[in-house]
Protein backbone atom coordinates (compact mmCIF):
# COMPACT_ATOMS: atom_id res chain seq x y z
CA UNK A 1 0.00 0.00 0.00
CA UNK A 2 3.00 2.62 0.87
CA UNK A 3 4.69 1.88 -2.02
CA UNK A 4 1.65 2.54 -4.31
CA UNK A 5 0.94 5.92 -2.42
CA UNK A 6 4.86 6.40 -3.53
CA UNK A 7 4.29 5.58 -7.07
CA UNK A 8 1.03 7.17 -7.54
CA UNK A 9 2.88 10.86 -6.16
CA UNK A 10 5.70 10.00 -8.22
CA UNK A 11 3.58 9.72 -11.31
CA UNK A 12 1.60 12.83 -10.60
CA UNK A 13 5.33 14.64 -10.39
CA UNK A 14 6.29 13.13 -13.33
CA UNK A 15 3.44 14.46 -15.36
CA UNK A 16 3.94 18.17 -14.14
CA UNK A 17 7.12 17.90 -16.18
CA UNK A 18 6.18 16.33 -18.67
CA UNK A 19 3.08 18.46 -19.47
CA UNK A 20 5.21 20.78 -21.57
CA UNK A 21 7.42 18.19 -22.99
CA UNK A 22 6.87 17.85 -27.26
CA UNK A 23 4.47 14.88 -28.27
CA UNK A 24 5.51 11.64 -29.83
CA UNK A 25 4.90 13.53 -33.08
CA UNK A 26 7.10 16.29 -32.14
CA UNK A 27 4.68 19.23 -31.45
CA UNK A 28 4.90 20.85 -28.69
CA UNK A 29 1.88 21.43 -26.32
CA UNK A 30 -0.13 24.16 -27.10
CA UNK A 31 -1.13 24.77 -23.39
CA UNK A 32 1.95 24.94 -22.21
CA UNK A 33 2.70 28.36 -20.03
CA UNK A 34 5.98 27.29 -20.80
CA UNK A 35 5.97 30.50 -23.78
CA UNK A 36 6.71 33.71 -23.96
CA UNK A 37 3.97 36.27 -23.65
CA UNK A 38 3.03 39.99 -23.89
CA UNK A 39 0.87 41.80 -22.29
CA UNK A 40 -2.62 42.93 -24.18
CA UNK A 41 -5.41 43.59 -21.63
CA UNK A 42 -5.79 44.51 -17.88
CA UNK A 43 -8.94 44.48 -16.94
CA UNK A 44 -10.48 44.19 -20.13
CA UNK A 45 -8.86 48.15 -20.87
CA UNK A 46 -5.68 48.66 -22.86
CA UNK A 47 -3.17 49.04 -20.40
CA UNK A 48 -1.08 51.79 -20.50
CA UNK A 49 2.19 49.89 -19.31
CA UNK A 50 3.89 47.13 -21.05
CA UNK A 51 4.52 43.85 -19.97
CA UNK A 52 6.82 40.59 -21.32
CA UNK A 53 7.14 37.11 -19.35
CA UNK A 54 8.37 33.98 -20.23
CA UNK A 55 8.07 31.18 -18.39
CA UNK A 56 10.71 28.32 -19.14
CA UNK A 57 10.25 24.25 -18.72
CA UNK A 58 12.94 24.27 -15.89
CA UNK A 59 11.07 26.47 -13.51
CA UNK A 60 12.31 29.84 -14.31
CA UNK A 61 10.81 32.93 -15.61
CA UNK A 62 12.16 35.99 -17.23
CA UNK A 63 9.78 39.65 -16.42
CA UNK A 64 9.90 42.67 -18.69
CA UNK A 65 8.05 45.75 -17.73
CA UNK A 66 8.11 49.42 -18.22
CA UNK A 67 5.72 50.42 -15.87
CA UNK A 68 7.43 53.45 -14.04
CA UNK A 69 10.25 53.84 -15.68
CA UNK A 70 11.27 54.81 -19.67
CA UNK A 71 13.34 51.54 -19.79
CA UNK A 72 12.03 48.24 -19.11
CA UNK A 73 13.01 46.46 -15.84
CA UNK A 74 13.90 42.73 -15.72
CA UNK A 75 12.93 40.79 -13.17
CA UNK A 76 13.63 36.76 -12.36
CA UNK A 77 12.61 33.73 -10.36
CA UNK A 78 10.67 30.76 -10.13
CA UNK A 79 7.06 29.67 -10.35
CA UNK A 80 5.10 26.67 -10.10
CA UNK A 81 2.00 25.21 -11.02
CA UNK A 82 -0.36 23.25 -9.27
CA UNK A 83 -3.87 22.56 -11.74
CA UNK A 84 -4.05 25.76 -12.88
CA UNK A 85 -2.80 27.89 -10.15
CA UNK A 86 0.21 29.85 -10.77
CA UNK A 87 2.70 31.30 -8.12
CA UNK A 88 6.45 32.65 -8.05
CA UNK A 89 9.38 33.58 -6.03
CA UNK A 90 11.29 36.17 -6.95
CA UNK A 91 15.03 35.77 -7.41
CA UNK A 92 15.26 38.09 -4.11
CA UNK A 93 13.23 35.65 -2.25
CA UNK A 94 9.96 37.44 -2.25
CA UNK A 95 7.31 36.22 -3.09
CA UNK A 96 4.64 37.43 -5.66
CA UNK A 97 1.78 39.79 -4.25
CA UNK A 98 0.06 36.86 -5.03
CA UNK A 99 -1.33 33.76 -6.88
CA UNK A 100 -3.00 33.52 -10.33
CA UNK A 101 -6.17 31.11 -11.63
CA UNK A 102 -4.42 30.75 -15.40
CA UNK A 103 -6.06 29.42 -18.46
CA UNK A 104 -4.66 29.06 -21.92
CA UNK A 105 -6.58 29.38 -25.14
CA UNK A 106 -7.31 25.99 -27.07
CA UNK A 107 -4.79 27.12 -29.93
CA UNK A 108 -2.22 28.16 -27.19
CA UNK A 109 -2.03 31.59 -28.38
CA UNK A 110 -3.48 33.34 -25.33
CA UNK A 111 -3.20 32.95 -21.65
CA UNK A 112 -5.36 34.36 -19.06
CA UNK A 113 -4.26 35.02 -15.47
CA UNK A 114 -7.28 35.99 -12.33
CA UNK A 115 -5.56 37.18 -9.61
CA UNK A 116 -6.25 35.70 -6.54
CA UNK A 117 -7.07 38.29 -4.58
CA UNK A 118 -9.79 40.42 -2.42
CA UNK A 119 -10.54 42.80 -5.79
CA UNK A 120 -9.41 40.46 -8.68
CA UNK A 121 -7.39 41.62 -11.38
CA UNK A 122 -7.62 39.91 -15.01
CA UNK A 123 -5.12 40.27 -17.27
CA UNK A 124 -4.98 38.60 -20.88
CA UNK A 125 -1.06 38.09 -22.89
CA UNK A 126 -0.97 36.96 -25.98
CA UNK A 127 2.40 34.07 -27.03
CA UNK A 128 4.63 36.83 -28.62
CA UNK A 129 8.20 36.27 -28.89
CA UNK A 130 10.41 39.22 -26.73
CA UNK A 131 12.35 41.57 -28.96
CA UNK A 132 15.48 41.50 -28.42
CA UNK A 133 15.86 45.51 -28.10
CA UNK A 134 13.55 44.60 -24.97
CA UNK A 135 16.03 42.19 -23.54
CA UNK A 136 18.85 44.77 -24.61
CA UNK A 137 17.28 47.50 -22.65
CA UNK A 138 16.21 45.89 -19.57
CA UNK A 139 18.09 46.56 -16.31
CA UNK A 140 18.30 43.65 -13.71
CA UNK A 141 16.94 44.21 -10.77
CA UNK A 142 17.69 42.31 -8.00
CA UNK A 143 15.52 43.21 -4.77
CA UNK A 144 11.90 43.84 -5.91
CA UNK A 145 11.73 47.81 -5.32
CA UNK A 146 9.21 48.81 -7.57
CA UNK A 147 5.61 46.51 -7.75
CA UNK A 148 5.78 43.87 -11.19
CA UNK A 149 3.03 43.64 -12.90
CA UNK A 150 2.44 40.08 -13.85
């Protein structure tokens, strides 16, 4: 009985990572939040900041945003999933303001994020490669002094 409690958690692991992983065909999944993405509604309302994020298979992510400044800001870390609940650590150690209910679009072109939180925020990116000027521009930031957007 212990030992298929073990292998039952193990398999359950397993297919966290192996949710993003390319088919037998070679395609990748299409709802995968393993992507990069770009910012296109807050709220349902144009926002008037910009946002980039990828997320990466190993963990990580990678944030872009020009929110108060004229120059985008870069910030790092880790996130996880659980279902379809998203959270992340910040490469400082902070954790984000808080967790996200995430959906992706059926073609894998969009993903949604609710915030979980007492006035919930919903914001819509679209899978958009980051320009490189982006990258190019952003300064690393390595406490969390200014409030990401995510």
């Amino acid at each position: 009985m212990k030992n298929t409690k073990i292998f039952a958690l193990l398999f359950a692991v397993a297919m966290l990572f192996v949710a993003c992983e390319p088919s037998s065909e070679g395609k990748k999944d299409e709802n995968c939040i393993a992507k990069e993405w770009h910012i296109e509604s807050w709220n349902n309302q144009t926002p008037e900041f910009d946002v980039y994020v990828a997320f990466y298979e190993d963990g990580t992510f990678d944030l872009y945003q020009q929110v108060y400044t004229l120059n985008y800001v870069r910030y790092s870390g880790t996130f996880t999933v659980v279902d379809t609940i998203l959270s992340g650590v910040y490469a400082d150690g902070k954790a984000w303001e808080c967790s996200y209910n995430y959906s992706i679009s059926a073609d894998g072109s969009q993903l949604t994020l609710n915030s979980q939180e007492s006035i919930p925020v919903t914001s819509v990116y679209v899978n958009e490669t980051i320009p490189e000027a982006v990258k190019a521009e952003a300064t690393r930031v390595e406490a969390v002094d200014v409030v990401p957007f995510l």
